[in-house]
C-alpha atoms as a PDB file:
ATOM      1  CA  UNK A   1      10.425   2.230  26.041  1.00  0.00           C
ATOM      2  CA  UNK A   2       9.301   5.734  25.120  1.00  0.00           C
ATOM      3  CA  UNK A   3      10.665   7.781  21.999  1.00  0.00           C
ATOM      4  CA  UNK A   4       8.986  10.406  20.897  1.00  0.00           C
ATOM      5  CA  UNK A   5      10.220  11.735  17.644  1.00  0.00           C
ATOM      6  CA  UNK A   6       8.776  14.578  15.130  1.00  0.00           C
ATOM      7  CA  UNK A   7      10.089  14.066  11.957  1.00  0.00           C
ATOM      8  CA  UNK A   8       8.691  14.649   8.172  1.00  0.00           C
ATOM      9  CA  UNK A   9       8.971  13.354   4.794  1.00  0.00           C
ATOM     10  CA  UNK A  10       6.768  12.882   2.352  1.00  0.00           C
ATOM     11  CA  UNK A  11       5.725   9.785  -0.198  1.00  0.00           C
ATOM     12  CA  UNK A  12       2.936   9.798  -2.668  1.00  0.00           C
ATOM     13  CA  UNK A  13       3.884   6.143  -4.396  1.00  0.00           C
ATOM     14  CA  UNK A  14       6.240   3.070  -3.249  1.00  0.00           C
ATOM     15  CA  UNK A  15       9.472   3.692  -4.245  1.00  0.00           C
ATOM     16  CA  UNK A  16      12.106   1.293  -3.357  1.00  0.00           C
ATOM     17  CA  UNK A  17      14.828   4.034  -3.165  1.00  0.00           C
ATOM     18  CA  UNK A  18      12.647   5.462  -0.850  1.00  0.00           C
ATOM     19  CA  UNK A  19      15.261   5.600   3.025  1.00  0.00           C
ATOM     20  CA  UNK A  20      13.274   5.198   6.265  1.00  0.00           C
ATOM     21  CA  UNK A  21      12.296   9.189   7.579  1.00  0.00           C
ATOM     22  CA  UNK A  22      13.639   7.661  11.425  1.00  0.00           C
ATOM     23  CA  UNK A  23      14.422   4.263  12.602  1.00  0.00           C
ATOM     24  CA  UNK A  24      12.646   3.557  15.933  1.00  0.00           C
ATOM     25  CA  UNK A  25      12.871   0.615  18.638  1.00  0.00           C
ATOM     26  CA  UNK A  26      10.384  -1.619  19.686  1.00  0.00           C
ATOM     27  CA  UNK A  27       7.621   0.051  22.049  1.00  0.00           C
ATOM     28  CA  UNK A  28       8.516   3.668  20.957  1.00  0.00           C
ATOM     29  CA  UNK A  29       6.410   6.424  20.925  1.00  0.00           C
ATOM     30  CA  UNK A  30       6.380   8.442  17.622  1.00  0.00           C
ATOM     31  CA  UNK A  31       4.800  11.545  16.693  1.00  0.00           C
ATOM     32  CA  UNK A  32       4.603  12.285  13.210  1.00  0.00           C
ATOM     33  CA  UNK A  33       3.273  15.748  11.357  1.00  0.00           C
ATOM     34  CA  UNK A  34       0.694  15.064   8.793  1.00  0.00           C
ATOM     35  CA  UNK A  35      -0.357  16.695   5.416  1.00  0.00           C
ATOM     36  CA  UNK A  36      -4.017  17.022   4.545  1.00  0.00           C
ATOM     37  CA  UNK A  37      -5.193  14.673   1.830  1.00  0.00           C
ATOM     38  CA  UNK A  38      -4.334  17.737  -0.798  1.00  0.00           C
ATOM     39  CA  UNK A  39      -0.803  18.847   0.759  1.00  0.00           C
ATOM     40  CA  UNK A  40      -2.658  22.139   1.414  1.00  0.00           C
ATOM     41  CA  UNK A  41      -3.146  22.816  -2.177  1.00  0.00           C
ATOM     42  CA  UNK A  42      -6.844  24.103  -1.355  1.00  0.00           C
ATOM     43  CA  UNK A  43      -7.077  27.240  -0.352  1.00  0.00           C
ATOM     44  CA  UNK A  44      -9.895  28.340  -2.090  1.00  0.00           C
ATOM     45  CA  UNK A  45     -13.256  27.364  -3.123  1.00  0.00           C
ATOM     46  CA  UNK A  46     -13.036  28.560  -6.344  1.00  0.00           C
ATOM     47  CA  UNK A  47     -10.462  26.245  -7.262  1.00  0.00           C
ATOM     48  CA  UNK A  48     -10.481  24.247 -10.464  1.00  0.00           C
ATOM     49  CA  UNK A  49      -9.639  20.577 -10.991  1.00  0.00           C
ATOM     50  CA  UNK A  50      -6.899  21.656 -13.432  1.00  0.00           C
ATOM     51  CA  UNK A  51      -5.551  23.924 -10.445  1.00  0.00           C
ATOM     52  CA  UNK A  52      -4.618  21.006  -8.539  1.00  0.00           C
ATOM     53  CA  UNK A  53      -1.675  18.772  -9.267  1.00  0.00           C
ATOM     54  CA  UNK A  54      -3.156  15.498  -9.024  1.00  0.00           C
ATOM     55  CA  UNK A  55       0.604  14.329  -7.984  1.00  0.00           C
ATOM     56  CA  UNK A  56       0.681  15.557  -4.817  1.00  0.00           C
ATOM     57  CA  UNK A  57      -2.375  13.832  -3.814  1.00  0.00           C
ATOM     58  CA  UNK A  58      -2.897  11.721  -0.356  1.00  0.00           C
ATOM     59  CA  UNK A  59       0.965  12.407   0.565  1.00  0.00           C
ATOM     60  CA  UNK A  60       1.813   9.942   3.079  1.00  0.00           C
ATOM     61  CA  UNK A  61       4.889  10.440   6.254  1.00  0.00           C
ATOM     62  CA  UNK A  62       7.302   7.675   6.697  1.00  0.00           C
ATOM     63  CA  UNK A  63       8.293   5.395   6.042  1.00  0.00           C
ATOM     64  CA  UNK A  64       9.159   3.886   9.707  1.00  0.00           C
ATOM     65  CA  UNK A  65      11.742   1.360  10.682  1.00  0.00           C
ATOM     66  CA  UNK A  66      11.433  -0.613  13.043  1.00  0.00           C
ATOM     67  CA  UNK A  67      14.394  -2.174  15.188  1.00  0.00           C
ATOM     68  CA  UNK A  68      13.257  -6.346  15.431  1.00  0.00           C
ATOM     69  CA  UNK A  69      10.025  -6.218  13.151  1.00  0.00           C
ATOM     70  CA  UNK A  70      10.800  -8.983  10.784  1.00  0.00           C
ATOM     71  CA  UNK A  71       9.399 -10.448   8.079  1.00  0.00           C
ATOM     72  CA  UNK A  72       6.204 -12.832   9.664  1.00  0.00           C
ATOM     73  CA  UNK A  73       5.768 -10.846  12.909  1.00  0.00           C
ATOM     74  CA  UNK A  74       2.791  -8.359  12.883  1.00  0.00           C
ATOM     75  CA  UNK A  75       2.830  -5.036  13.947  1.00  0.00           C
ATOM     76  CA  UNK A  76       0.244  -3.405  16.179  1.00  0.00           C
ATOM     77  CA  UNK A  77      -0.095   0.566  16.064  1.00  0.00           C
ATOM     78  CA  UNK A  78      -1.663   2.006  18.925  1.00  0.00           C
ATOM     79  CA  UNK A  79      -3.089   5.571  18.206  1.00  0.00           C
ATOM     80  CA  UNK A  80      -2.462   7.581  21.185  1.00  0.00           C
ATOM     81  CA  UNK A  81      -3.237  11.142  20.124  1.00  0.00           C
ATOM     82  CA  UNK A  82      -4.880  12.620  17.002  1.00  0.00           C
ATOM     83  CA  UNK A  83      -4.039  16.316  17.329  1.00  0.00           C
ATOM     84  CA  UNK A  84      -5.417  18.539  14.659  1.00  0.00           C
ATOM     85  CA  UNK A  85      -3.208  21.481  13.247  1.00  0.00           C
ATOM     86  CA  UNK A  86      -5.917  23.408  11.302  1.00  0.00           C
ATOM     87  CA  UNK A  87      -8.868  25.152  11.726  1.00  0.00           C
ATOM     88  CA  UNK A  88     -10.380  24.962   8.221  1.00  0.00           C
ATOM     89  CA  UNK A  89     -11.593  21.168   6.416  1.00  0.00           C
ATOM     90  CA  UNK A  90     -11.684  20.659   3.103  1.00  0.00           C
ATOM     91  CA  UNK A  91     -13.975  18.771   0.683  1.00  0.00           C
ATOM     92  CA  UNK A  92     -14.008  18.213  -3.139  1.00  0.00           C
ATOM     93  CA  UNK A  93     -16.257  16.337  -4.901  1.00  0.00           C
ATOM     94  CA  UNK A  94     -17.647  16.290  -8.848  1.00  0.00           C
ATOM     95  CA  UNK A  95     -18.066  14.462 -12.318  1.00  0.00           C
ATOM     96  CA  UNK A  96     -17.024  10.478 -11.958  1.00  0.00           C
ATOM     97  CA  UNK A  97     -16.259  10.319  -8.367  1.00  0.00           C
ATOM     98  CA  UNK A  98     -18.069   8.004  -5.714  1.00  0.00           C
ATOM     99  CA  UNK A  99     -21.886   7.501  -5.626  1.00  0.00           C
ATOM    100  CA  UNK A 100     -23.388  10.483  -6.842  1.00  0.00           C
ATOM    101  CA  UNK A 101     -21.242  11.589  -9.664  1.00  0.00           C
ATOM    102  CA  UNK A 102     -23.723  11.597 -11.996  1.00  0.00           C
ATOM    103  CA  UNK A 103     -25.565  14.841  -9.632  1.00  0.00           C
ATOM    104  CA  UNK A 104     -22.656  17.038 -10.054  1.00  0.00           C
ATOM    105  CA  UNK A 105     -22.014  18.201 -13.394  1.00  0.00           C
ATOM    106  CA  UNK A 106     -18.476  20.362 -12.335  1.00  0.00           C
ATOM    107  CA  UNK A 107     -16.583  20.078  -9.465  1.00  0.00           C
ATOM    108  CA  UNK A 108     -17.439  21.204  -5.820  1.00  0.00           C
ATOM    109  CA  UNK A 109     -15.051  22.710  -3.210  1.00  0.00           C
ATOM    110  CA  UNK A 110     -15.880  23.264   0.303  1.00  0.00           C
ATOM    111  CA  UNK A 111     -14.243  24.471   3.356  1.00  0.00           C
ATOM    112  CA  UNK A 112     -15.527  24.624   6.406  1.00  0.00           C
ATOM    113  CA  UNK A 113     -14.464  25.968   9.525  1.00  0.00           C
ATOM    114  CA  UNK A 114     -14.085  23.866  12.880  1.00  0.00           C
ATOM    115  CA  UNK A 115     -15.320  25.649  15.976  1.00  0.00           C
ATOM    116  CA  UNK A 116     -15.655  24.112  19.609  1.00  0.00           C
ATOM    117  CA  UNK A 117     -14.656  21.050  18.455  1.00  0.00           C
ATOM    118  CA  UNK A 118     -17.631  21.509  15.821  1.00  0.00           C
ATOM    119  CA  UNK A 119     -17.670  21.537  12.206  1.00  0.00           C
ATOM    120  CA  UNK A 120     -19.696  24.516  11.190  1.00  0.00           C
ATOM    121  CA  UNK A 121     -21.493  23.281   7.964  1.00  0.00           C
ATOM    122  CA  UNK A 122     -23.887  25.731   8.143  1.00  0.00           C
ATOM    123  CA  UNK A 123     -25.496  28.826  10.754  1.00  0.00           C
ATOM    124  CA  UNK A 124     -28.366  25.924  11.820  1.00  0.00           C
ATOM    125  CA  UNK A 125     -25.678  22.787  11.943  1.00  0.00           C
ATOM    126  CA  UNK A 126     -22.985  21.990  13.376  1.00  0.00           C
ATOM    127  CA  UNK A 127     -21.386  18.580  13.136  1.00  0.00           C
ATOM    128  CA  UNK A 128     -19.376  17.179  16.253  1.00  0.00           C
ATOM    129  CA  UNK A 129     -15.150  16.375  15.203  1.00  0.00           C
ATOM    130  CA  UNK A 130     -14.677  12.568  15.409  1.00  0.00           C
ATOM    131  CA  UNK A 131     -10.663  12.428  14.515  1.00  0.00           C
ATOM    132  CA  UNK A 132      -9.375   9.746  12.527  1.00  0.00           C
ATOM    133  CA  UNK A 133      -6.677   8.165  10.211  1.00  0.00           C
ATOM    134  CA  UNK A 134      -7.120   7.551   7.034  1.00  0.00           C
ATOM    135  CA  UNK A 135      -4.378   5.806   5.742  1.00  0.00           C
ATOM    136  CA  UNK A 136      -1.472   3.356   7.765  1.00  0.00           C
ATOM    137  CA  UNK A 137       0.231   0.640   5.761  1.00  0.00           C
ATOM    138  CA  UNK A 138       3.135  -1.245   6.024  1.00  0.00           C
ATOM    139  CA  UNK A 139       5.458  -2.349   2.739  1.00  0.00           C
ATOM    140  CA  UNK A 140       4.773  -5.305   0.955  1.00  0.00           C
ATOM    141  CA  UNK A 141       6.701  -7.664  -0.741  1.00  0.00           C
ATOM    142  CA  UNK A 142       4.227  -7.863  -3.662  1.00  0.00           C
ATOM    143  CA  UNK A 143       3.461  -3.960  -3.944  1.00  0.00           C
ATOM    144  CA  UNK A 144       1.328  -2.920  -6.976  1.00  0.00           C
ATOM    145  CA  UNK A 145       0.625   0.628  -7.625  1.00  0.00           C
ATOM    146  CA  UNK A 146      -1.866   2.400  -6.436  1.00  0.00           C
ATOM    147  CA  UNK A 147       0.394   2.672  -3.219  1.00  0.00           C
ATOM    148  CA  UNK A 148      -2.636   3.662  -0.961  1.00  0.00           C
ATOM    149  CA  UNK A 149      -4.950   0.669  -2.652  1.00  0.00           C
ATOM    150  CA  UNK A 150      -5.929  -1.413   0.719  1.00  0.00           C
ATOM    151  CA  UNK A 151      -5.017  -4.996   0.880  1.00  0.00           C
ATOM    152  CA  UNK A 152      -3.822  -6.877   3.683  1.00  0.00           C
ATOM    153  CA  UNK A 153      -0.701  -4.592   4.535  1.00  0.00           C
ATOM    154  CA  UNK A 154      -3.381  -1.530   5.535  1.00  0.00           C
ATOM    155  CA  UNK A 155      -3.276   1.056   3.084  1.00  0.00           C
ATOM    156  CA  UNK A 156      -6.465   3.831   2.677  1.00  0.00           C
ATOM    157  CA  UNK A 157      -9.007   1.834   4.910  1.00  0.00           C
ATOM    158  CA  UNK A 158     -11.151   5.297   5.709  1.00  0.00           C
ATOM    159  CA  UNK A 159     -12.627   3.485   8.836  1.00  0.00           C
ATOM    160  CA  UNK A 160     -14.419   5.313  11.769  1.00  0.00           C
ATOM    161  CA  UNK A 161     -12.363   2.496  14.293  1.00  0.00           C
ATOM    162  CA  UNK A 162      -9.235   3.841  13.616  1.00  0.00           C
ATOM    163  CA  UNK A 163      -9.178   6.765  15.916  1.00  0.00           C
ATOM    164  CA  UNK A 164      -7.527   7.560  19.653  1.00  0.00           C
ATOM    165  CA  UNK A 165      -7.485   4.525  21.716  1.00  0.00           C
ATOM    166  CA  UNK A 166      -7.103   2.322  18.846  1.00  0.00           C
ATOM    167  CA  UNK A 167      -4.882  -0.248  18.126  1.00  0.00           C
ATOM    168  CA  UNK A 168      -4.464  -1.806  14.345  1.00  0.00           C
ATOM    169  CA  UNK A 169      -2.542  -4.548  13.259  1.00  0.00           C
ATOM    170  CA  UNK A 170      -0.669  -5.114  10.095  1.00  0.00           C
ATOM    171  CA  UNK A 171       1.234  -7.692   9.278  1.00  0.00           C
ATOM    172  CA  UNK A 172       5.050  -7.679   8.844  1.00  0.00           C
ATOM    173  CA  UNK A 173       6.877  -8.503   5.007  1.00  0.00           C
ATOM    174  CA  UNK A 174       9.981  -6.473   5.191  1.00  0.00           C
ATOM    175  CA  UNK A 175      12.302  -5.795   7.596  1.00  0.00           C
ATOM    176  CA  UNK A 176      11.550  -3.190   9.747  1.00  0.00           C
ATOM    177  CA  UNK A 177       7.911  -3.308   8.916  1.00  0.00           C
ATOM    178  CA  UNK A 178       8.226   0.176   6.721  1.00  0.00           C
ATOM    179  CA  UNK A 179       5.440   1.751   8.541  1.00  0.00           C
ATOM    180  CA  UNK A 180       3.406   5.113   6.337  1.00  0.00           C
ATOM    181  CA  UNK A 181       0.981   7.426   7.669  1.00  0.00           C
ATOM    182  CA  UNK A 182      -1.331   9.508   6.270  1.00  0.00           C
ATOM    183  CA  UNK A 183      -4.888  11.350   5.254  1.00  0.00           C
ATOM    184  CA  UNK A 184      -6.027  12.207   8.803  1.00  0.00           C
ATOM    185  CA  UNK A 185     -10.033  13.365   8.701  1.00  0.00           C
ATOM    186  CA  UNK A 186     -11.690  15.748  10.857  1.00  0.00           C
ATOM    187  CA  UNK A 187     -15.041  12.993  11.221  1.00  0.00           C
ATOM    188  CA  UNK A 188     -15.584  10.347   8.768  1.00  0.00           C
ATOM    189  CA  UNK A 189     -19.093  10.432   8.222  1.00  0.00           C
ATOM    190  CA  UNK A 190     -20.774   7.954   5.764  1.00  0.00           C
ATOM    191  CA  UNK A 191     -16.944   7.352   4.688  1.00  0.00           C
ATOM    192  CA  UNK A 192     -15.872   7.903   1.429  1.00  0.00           C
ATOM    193  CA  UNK A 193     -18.920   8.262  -1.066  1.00  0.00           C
ATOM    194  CA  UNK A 194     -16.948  10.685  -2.706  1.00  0.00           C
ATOM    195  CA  UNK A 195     -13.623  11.812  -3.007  1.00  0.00           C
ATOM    196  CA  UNK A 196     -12.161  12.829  -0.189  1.00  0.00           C
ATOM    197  CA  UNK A 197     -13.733  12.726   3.431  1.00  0.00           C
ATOM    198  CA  UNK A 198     -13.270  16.367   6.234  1.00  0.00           C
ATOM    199  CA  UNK A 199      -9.367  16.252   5.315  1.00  0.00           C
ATOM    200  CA  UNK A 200      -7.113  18.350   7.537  1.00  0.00           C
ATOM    201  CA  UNK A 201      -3.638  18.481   8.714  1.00  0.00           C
ATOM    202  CA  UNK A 202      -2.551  16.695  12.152  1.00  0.00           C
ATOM    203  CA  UNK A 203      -0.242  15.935  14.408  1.00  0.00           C
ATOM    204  CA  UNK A 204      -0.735  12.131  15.230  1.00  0.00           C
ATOM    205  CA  UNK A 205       0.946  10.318  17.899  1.00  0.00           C
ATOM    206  CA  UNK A 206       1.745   6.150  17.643  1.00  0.00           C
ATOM    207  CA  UNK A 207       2.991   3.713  19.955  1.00  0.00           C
ATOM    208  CA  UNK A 208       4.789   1.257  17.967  1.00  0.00           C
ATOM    209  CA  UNK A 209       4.880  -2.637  18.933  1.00  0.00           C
ATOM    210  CA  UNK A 210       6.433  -5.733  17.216  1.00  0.00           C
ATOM    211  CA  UNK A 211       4.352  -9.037  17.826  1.00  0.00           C
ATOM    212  CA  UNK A 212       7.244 -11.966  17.423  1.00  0.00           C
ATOM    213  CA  UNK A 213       5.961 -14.408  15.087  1.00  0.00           C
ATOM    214  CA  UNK A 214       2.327 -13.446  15.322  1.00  0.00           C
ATOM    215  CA  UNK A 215      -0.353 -13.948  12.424  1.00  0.00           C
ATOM    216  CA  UNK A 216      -3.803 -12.242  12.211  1.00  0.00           C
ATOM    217  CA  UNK A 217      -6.312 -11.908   8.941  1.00  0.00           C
ATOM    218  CA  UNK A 218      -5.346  -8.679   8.869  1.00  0.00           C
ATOM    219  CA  UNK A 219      -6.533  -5.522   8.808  1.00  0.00           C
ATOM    220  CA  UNK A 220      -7.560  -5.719  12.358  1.00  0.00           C
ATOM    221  CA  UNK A 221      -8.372  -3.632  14.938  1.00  0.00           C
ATOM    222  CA  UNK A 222      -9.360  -3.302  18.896  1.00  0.00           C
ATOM    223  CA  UNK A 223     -11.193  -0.744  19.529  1.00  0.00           C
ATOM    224  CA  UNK A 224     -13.260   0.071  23.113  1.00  0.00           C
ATOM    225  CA  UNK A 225     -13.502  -3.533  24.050  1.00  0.00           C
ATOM    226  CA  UNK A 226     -14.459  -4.697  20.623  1.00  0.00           C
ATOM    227  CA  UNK A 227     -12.614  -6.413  18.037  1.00  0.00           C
ATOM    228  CA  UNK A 228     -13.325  -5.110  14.110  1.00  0.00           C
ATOM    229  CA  UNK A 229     -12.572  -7.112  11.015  1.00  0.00           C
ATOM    230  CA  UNK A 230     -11.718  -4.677   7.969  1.00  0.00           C
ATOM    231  CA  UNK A 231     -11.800  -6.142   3.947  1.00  0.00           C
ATOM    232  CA  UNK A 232     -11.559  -4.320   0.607  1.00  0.00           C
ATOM    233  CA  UNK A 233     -12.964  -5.746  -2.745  1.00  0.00           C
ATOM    234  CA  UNK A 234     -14.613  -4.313  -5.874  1.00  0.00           C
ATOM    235  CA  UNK A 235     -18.193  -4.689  -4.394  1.00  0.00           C
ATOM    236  CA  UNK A 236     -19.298  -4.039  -0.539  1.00  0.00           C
ATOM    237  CA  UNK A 237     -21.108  -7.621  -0.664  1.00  0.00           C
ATOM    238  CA  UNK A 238     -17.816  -9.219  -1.693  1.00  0.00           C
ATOM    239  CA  UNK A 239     -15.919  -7.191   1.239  1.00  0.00           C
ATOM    240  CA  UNK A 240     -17.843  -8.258   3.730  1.00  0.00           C
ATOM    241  CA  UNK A 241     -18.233 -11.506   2.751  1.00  0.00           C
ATOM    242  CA  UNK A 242     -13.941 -11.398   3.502  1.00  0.00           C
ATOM    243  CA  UNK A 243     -14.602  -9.878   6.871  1.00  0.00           C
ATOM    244  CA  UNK A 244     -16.800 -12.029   8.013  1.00  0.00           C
ATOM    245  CA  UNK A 245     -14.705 -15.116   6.979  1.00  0.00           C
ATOM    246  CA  UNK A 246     -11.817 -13.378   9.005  1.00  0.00           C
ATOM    247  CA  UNK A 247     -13.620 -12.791  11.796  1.00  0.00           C
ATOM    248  CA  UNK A 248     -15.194 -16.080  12.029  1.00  0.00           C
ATOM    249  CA  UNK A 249     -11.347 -17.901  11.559  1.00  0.00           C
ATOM    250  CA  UNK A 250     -10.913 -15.730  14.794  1.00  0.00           C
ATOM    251  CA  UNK A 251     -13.479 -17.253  16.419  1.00  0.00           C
ATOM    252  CA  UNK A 252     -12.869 -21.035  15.461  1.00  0.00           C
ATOM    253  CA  UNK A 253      -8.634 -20.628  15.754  1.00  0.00           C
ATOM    254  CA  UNK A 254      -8.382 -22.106  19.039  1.00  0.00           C
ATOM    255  CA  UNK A 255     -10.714 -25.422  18.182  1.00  0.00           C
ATOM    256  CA  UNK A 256     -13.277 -23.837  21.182  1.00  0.00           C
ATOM    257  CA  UNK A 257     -15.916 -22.490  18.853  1.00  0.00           C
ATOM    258  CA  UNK A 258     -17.012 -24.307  15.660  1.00  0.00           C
ATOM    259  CA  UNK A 259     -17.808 -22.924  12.698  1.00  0.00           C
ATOM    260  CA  UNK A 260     -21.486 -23.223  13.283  1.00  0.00           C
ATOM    261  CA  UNK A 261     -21.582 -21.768  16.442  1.00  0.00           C
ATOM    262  CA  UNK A 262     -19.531 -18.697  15.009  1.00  0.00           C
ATOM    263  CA  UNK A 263     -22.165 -18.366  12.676  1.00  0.00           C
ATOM    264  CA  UNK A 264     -24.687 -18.069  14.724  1.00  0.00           C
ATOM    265  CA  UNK A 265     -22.869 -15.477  16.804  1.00  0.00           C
ATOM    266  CA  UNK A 266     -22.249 -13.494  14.162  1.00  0.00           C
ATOM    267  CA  UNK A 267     -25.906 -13.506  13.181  1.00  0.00           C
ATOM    268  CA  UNK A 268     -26.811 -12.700  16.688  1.00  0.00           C
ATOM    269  CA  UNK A 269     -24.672  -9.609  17.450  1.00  0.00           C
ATOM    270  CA  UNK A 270     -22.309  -8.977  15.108  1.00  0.00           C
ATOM    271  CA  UNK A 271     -22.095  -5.334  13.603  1.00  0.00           C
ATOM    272  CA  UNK A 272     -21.357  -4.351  10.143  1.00  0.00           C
ATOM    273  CA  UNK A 273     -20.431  -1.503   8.512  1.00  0.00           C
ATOM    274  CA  UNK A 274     -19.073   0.931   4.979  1.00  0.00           C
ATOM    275  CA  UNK A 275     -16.434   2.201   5.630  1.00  0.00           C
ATOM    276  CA  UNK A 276     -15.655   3.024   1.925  1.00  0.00           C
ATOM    277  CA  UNK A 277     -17.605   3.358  -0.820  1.00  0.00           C
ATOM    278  CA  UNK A 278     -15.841   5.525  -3.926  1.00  0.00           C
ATOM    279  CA  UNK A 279     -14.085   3.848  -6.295  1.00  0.00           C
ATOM    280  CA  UNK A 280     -12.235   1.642  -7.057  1.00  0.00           C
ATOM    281  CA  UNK A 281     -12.617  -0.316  -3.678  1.00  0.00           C
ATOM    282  CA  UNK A 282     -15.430  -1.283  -1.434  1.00  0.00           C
ATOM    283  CA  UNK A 283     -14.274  -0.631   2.353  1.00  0.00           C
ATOM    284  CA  UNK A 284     -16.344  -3.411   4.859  1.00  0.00           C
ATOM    285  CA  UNK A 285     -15.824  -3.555   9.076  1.00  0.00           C
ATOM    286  CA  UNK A 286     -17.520  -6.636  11.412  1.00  0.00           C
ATOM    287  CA  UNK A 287     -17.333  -5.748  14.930  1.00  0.00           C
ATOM    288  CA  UNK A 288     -17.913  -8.153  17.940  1.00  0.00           C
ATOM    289  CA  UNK A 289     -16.914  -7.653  21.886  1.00  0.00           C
ATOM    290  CA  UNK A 290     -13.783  -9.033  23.216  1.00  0.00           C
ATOM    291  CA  UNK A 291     -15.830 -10.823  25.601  1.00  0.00           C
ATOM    292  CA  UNK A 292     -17.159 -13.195  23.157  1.00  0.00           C
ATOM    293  CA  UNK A 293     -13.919 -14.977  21.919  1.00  0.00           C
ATOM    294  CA  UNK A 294     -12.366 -17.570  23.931  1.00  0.00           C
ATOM    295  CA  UNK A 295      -8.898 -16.952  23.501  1.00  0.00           C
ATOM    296  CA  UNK A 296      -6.954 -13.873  21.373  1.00  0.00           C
ATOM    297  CA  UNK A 297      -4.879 -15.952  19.170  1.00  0.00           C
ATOM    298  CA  UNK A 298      -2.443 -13.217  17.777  1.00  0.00           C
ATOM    299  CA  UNK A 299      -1.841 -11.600  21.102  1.00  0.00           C
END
């Protein structure tokens, strides 16, 4: 079944007054308008924190119903099209935030124009778009503010996988799944070391479909043949420790791989990588090829 719908409406926290901005059917196609990560408050460099009103920060569409997606099903969000709507990205960065706080004594604004499909940081380099999400979540039953805090229901995950072709899965606690969507980046980068990544506004286009009683560790994704385990914690050691134990309860769900044998495969050819690194959470992906599990046990 194919829907495509453009709607808009914004959220910047859960909200439990908060109606569904369209109520879609199984297997629709959705296209969705997204703000950048500043709701185009930037429009200068010389712009001061105290300019910016901190509320309006990471605005999110949605949410989406979905017709059938019940509580214990998961929900797997194909990204068919990331189609940006600006020509300018924006960066801000200073005092406090991410890695390097401590080297910026005020705060830093950049924009930078986008070119060819190029990001034109300066006249000698140019830095090649690599579109992605930022931020998809579904509602949880146990939601704790921040909204966008990842956990297993999504939220900002920042991750390099999550661009056109792929498909993430998040699991299902309400009814109707409550889909949001949000903080689309012109290329990722090292992730977030600061605080914000290229953020632009996009049109973004989602195929929606409900997995009937399905469980996963989520977030996961599929990506190009691969299969990527995503984790959030307070350090990156302790988030990929997570990942890895998801990944390898992948492995070893069907009783055909032990434990040790996971292991080992892990050790062998698994890939690992930030995908978040500002505070207050630690962003970690494992990747390993399709090929290498025995069965898919959520699909």
């Amino acid at each position: 079944m194919k829907n495509l719908v453009t709607r808009e409406q914004l959220s910047y926290e859960m909200d439990k007054s908060t109606q569904p901005t369209l109520t879609v059917k199984d297997g629709s196609v959705v296209k969705i308008k997204i703000k950048d990560h500043f709701n185009g408050q930037i429009h200068e460099e010389r712009l001061h924190y105290g300019e910016i009103d901190w509320k309006q920060i990471s605005p999110t569409s949605g949410p989406i119903y979905i017709d059938a997606a019940e509580p214990g099903d998961l929900l797997a969000i194909t990204i068919e099209k990331i189609k940006i709507t600006s020509n300018d990205t924006v960066l801000l960065n200073g005092p406090n935030i991410g890695l390097l706080a401590n080297l910026l004594p005020t705060n830093s604004i950049r924009r930078y124009k986008i070119q060819n499909s190029k990001i034109i940081y300066s006249e000698h380099i140019n830095i090649r778009v690599q579109k992605t999400i930022g931020l998809l979540k579904t509602e949880s039953i146990t939601e704790t503010k921040p909204f966008h805090k990842p956990t297993n229901c999504g939220g900002t995950l920042d991750s390099a996988y999550l661009t056109e072709g792929s498909t993430i899965f998040l699991p299902v606690e309400k009814q109707g799944a409550l889909l949001h969507v949000g903080d689309v980046h012109a290329t990722a980068g090292l992730g977030k070391i600061t605080s914000s990544c290229a953020e632009i506004p996009a049109e973004v286009t989602l195929r929606l479909q409900i997995l009937k009683n399905k469980k996963a560790p989520t977030p996961v994704i599929i990506q190009n043949n691969h299969l990527i385990c995503l984790a959030s914690d307070e350090t990156i050691e302790s988030a990929a420790g997570t990942a890895l134990q998801n990944m390898v309860d992948l492995l070893t769900a069907t009783g055909k791989m032990t434990i040790e044998d996971a292991v080992f495969l892990l050790s062998l050819n698994g890939d690992f990588e930030v995908c978040q690194l500002s505070k207050p959470s630690r962003i970690a992906s494992i990747k390993l090829p399709l090929d290498y599990f025995p069965e898919m046990p959520f699909l």
